[in-house]
PDB file of N, CA and C in Angstrom:
ATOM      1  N   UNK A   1       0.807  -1.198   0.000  1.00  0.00           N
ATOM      2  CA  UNK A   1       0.000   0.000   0.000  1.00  0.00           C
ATOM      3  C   UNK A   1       0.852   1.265   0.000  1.00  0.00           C
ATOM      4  N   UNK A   2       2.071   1.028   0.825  1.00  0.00           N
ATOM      5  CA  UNK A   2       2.830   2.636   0.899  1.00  0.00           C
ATOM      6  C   UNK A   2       3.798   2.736  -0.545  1.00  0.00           C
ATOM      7  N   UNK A   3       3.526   1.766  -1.402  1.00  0.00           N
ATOM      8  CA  UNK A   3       4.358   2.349  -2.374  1.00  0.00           C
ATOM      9  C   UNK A   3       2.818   2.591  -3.609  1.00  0.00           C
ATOM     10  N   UNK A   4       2.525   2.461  -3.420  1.00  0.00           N
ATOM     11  CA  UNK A   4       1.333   2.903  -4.624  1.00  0.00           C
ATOM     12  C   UNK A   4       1.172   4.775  -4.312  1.00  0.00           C
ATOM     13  N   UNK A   5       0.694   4.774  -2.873  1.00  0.00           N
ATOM     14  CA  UNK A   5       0.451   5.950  -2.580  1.00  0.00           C
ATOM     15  C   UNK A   5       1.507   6.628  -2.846  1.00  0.00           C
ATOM     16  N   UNK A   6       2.593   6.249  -2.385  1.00  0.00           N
ATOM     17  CA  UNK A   6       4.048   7.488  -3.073  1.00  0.00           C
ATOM     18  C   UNK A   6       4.119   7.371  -4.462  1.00  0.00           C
ATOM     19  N   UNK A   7       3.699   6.796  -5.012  1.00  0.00           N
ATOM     20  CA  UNK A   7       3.838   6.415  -6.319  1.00  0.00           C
ATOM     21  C   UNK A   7       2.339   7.677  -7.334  1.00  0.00           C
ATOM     22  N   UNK A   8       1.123   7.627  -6.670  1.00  0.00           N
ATOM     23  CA  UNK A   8       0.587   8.593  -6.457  1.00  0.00           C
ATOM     24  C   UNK A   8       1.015   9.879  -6.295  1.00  0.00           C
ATOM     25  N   UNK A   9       1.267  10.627  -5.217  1.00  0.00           N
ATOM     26  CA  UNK A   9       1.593  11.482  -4.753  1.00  0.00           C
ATOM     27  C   UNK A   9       2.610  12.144  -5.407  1.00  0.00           C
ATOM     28  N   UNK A  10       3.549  11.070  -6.099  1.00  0.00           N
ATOM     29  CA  UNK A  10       4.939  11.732  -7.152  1.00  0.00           C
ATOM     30  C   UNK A  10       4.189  12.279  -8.565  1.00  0.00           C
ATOM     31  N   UNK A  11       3.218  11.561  -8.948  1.00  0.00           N
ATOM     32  CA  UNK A  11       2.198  11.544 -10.380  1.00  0.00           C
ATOM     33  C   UNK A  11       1.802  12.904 -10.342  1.00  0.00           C
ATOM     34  N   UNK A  12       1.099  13.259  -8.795  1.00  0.00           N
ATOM     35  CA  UNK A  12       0.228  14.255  -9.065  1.00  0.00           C
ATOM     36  C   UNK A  12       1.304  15.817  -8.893  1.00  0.00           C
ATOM     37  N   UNK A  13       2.335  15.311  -8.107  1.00  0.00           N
ATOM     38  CA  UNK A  13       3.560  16.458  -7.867  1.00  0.00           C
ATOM     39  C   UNK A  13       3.972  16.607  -9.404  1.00  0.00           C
ATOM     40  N   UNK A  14       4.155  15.945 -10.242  1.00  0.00           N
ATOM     41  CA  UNK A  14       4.375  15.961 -11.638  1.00  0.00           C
ATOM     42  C   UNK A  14       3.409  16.889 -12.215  1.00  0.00           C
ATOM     43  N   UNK A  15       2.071  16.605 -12.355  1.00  0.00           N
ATOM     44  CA  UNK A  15       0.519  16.843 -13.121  1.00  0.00           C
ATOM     45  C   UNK A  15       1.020  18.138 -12.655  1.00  0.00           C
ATOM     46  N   UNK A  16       0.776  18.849 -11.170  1.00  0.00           N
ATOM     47  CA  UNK A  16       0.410  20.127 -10.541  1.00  0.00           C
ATOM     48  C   UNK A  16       1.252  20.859 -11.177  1.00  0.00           C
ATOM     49  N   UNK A  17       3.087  20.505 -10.960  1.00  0.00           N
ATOM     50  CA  UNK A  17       4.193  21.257 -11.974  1.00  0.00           C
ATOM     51  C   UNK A  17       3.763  21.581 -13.228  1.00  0.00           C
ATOM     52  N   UNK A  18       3.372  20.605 -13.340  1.00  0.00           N
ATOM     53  CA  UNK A  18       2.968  20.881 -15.853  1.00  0.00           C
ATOM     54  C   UNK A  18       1.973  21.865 -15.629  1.00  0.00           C
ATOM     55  N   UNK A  19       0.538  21.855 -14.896  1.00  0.00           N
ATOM     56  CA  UNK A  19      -0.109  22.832 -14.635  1.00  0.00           C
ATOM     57  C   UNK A  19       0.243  24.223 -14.593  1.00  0.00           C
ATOM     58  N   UNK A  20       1.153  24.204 -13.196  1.00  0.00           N
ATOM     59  CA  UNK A  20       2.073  25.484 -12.896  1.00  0.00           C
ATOM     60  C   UNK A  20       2.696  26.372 -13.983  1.00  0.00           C
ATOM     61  N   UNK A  21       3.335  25.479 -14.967  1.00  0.00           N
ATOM     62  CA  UNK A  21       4.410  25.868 -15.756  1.00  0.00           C
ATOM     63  C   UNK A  21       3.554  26.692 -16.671  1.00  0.00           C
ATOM     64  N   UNK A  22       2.401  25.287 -17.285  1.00  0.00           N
ATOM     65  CA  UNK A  22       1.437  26.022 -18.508  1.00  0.00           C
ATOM     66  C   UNK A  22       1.088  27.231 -17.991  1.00  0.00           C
ATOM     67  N   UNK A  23      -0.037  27.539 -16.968  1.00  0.00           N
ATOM     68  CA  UNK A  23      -0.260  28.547 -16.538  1.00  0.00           C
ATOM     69  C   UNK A  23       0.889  30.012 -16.453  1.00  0.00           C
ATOM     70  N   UNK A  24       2.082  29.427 -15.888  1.00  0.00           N
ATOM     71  CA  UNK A  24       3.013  30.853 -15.680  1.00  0.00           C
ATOM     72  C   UNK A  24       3.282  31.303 -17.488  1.00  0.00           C
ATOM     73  N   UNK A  25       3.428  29.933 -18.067  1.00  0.00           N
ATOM     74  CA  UNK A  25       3.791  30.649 -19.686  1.00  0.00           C
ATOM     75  C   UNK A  25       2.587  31.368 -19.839  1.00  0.00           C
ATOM     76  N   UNK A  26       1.240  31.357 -20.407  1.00  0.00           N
ATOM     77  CA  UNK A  26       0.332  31.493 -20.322  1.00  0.00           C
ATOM     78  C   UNK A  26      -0.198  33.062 -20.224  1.00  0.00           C
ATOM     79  N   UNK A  27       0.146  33.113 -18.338  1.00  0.00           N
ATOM     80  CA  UNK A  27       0.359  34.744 -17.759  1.00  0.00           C
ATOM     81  C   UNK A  27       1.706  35.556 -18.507  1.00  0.00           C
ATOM     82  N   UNK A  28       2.963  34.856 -19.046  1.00  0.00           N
ATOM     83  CA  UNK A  28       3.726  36.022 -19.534  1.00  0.00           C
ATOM     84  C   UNK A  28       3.408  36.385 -20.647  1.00  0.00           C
ATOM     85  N   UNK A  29       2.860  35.459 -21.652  1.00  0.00           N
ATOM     86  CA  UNK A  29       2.348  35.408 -23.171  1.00  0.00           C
ATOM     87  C   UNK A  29       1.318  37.032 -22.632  1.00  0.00           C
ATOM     88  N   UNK A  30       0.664  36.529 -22.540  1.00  0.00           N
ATOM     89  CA  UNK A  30      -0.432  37.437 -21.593  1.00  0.00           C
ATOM     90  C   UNK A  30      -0.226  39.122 -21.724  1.00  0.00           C
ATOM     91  N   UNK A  31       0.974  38.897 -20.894  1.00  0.00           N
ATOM     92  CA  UNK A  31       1.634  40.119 -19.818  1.00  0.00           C
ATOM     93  C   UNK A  31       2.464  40.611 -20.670  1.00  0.00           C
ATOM     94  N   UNK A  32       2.711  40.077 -21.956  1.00  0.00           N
ATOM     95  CA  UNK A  32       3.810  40.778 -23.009  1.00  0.00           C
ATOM     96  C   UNK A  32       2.853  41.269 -24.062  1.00  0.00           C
ATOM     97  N   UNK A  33       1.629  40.417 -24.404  1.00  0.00           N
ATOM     98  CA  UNK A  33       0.775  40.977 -25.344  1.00  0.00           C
ATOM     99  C   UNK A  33       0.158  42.647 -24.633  1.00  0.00           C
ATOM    100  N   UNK A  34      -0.380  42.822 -23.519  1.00  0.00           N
ATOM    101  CA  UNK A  34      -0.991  43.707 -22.830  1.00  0.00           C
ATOM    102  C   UNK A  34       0.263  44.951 -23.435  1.00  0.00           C
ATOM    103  N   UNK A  35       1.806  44.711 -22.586  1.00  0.00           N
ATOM    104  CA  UNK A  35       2.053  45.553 -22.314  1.00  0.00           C
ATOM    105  C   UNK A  35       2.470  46.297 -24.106  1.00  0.00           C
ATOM    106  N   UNK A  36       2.622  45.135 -25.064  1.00  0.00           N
ATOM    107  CA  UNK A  36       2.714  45.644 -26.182  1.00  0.00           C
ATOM    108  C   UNK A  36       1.677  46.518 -26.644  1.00  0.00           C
ATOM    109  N   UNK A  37       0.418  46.094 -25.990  1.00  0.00           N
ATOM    110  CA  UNK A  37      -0.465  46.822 -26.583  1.00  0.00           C
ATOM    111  C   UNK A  37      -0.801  48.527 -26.132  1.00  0.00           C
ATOM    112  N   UNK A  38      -0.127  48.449 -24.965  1.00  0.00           N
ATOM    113  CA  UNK A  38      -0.319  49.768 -24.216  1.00  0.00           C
ATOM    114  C   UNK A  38       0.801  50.360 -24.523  1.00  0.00           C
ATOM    115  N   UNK A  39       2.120  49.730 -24.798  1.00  0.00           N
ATOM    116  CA  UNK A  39       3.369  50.534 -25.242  1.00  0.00           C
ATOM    117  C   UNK A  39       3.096  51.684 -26.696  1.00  0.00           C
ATOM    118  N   UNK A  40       2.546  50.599 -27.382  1.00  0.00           N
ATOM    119  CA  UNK A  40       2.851  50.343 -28.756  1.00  0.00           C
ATOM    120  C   UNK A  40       4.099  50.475 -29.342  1.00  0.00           C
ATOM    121  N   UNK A  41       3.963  50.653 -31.063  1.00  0.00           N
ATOM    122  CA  UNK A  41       5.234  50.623 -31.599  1.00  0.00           C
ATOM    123  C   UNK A  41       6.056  51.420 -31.298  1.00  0.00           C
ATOM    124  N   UNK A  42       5.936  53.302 -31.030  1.00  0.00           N
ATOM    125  CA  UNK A  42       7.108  54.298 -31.035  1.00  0.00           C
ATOM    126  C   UNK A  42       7.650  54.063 -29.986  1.00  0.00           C
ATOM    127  N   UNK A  43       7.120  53.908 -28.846  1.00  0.00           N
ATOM    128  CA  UNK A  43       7.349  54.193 -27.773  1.00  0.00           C
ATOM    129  C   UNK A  43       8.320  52.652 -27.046  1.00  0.00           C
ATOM    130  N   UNK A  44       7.679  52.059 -27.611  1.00  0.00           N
ATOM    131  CA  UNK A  44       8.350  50.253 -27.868  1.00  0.00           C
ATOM    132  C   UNK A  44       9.829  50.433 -28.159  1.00  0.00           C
ATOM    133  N   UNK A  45      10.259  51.691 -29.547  1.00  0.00           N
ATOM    134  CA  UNK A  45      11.442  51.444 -29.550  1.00  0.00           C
ATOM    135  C   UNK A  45      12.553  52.636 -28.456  1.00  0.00           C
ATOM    136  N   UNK A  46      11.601  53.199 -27.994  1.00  0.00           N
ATOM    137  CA  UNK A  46      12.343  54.308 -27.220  1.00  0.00           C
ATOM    138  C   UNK A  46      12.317  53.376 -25.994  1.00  0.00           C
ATOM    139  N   UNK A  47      11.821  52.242 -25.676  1.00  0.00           N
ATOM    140  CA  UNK A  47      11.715  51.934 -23.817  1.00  0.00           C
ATOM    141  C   UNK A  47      12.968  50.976 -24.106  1.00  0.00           C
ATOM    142  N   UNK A  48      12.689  49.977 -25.789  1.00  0.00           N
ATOM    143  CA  UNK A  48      13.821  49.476 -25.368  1.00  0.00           C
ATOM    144  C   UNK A  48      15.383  49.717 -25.427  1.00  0.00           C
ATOM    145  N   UNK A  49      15.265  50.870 -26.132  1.00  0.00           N
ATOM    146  CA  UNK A  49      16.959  52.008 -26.083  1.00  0.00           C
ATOM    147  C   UNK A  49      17.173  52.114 -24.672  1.00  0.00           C
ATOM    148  N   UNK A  50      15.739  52.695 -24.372  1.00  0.00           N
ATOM    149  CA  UNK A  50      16.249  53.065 -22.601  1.00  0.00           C
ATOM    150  C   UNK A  50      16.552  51.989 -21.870  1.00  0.00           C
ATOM    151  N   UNK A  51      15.760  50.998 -21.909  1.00  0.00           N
ATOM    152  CA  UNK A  51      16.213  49.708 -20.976  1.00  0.00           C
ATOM    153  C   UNK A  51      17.311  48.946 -21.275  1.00  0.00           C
ATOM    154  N   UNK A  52      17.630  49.057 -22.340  1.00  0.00           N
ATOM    155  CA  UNK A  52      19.032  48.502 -22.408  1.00  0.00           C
ATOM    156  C   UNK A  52      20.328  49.232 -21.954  1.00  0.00           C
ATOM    157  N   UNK A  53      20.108  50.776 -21.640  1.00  0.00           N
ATOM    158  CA  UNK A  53      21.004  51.434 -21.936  1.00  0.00           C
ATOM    159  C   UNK A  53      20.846  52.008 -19.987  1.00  0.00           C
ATOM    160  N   UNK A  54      20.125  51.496 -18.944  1.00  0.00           N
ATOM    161  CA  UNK A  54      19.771  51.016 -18.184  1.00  0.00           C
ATOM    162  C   UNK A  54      20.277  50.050 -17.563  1.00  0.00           C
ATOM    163  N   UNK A  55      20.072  48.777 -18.474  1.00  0.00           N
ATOM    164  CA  UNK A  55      20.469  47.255 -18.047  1.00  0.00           C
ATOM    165  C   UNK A  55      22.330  46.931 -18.091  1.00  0.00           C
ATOM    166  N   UNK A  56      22.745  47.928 -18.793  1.00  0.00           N
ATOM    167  CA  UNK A  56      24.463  48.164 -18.974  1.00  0.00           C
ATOM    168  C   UNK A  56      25.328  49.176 -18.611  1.00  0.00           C
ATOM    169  N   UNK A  57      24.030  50.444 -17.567  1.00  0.00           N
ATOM    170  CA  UNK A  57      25.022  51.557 -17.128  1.00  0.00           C
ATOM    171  C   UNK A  57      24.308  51.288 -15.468  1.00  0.00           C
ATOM    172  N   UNK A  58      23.274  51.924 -15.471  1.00  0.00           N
ATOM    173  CA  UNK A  58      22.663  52.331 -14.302  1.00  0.00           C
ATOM    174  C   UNK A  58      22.322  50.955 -13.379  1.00  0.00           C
ATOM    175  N   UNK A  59      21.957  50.104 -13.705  1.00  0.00           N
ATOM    176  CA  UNK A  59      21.401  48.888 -13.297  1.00  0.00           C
ATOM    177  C   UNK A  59      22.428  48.062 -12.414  1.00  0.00           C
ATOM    178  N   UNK A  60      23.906  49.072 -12.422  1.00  0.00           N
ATOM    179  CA  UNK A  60      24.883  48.124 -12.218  1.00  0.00           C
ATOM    180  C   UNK A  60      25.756  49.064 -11.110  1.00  0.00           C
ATOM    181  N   UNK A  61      24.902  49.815 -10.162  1.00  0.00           N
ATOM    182  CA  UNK A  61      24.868  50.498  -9.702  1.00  0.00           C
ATOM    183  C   UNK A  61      25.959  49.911  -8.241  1.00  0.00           C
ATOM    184  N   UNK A  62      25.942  49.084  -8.097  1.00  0.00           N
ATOM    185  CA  UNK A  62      26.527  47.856  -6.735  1.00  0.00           C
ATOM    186  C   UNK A  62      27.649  47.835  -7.136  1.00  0.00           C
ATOM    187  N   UNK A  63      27.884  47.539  -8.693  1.00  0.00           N
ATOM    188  CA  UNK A  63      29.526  47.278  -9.158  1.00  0.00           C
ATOM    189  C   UNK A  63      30.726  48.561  -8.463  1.00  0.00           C
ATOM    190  N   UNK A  64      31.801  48.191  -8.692  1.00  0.00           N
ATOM    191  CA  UNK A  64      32.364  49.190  -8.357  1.00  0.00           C
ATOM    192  C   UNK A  64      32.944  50.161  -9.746  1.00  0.00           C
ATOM    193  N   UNK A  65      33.087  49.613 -10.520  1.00  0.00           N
ATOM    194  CA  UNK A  65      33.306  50.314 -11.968  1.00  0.00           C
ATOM    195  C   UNK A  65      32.595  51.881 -11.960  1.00  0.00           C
ATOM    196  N   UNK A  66      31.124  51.171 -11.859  1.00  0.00           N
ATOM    197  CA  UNK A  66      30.329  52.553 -12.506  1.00  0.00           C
ATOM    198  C   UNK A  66      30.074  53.412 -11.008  1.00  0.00           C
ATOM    199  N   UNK A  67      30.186  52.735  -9.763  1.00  0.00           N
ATOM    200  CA  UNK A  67      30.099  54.077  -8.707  1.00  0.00           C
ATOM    201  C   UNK A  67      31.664  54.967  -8.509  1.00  0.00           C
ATOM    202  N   UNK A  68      32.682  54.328  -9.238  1.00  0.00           N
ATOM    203  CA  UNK A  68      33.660  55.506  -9.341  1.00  0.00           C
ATOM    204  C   UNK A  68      33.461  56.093 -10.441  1.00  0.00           C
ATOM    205  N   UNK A  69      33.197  55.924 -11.273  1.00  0.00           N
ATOM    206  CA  UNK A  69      33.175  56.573 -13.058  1.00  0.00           C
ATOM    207  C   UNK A  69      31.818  57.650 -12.091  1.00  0.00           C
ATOM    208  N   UNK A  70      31.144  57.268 -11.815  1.00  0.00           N
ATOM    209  CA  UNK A  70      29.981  58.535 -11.137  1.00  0.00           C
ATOM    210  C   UNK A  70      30.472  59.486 -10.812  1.00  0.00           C
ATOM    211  N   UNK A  71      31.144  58.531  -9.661  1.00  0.00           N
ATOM    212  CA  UNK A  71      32.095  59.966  -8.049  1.00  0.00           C
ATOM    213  C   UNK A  71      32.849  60.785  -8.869  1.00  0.00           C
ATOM    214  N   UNK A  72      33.571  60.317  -9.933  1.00  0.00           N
ATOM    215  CA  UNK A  72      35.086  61.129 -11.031  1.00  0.00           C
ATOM    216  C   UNK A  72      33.998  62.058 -11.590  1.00  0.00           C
ATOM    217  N   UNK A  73      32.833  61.890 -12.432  1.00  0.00           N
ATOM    218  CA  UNK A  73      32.112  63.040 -12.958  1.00  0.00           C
ATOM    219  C   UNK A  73      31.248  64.050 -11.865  1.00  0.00           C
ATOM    220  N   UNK A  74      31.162  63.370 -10.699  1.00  0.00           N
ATOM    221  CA  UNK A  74      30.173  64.372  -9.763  1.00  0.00           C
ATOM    222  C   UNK A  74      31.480  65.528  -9.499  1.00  0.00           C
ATOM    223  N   UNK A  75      32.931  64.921  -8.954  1.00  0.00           N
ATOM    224  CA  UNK A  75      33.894  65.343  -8.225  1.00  0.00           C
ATOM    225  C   UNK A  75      34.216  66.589  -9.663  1.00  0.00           C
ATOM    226  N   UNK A  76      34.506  66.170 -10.850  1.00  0.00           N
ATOM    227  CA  UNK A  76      34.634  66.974 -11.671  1.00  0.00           C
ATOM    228  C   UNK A  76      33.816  68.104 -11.995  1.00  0.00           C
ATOM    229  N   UNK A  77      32.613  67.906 -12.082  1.00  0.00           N
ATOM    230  CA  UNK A  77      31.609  68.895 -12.377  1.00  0.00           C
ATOM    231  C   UNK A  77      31.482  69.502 -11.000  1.00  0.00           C
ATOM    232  N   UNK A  78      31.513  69.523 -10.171  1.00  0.00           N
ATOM    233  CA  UNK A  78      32.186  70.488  -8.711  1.00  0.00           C
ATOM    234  C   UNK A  78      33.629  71.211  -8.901  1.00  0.00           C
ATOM    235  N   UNK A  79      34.549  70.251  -9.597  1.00  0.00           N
ATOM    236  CA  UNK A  79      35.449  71.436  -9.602  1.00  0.00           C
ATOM    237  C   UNK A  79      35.376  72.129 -10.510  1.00  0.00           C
ATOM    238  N   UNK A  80      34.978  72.149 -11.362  1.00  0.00           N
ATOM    239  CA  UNK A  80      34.640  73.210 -12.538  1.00  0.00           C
ATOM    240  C   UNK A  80      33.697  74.253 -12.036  1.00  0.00           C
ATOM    241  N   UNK A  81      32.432  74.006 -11.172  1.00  0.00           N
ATOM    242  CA  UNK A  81      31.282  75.154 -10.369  1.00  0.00           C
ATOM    243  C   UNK A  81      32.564  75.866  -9.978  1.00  0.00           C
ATOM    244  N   UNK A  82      33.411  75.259  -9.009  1.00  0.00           N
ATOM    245  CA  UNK A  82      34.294  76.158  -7.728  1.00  0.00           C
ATOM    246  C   UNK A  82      35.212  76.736  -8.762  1.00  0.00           C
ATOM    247  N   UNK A  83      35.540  76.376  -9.947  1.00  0.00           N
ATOM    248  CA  UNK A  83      36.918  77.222 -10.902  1.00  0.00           C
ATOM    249  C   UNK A  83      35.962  78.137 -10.916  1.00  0.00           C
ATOM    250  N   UNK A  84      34.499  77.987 -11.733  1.00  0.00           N
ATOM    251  CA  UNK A  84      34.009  79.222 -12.551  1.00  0.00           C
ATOM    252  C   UNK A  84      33.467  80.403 -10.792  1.00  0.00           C
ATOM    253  N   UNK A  85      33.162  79.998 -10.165  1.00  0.00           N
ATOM    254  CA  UNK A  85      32.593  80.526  -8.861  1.00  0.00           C
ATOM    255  C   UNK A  85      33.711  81.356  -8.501  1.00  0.00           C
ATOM    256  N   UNK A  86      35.305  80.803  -7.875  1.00  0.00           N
ATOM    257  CA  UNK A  86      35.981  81.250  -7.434  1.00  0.00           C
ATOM    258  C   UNK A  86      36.618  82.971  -9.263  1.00  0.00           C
ATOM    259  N   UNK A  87      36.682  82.267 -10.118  1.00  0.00           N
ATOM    260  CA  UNK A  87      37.361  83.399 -11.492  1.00  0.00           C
ATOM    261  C   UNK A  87      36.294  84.564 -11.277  1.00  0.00           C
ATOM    262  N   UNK A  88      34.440  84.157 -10.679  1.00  0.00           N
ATOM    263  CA  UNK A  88      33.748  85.182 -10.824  1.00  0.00           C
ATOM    264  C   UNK A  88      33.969  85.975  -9.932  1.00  0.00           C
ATOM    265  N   UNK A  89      34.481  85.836  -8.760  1.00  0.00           N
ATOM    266  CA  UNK A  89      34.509  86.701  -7.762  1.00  0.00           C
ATOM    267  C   UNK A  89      35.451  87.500  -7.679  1.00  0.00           C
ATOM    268  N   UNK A  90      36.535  86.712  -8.102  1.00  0.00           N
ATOM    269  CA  UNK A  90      38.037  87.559  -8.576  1.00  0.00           C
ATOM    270  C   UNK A  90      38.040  88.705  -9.165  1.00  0.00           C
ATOM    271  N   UNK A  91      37.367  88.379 -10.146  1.00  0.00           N
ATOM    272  CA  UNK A  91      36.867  89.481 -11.197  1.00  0.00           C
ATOM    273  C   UNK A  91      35.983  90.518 -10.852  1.00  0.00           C
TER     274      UNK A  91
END
């Protein structure tokens, strides 16, 4: 008897997964038609310029690459305010 029932119980852990899966494809099919439809085409190609361009600068925000390449342009564009700030006063 206890091997039928596990034998069961593995069948239907199988069935419920295939269920699961169909269903999640299903909802993205879904969830990509919608959002195409609300994007549409122009705007489709401007989100995905931006999101890519997103997914390879900004997105990577943790790395250490792009939070010094930041700090070097914040630190720069401050010293350039304080050059032009400090030449105006001189003057």
């Amino acid at each position: 008897m206890y091997g039928r029932y596990t034998k069961d119980l593995g069948e239907f852990a199988k069935d419920e997964a295939r269920k699961l899966k169909i269903l999640e494809k299903r909802r993205k099919q879904e969830d990509r038609a919608r959002n195409k439809e609300l994007l549409g085409k122009r705007t489709s190609r401007v989100s995905k310029c931006f999101s890519w361009i997103w997914r390879h600068t900004f997105a990577r925000l943790g790395e250490d690459w792009v939070f010094l390449a930041l700090l070097g342009i914040i630190m720069a564009f401050l010293s350039y305010i304080m050059d032009k700030g400090i030449s105006i006063c001189t003057n």
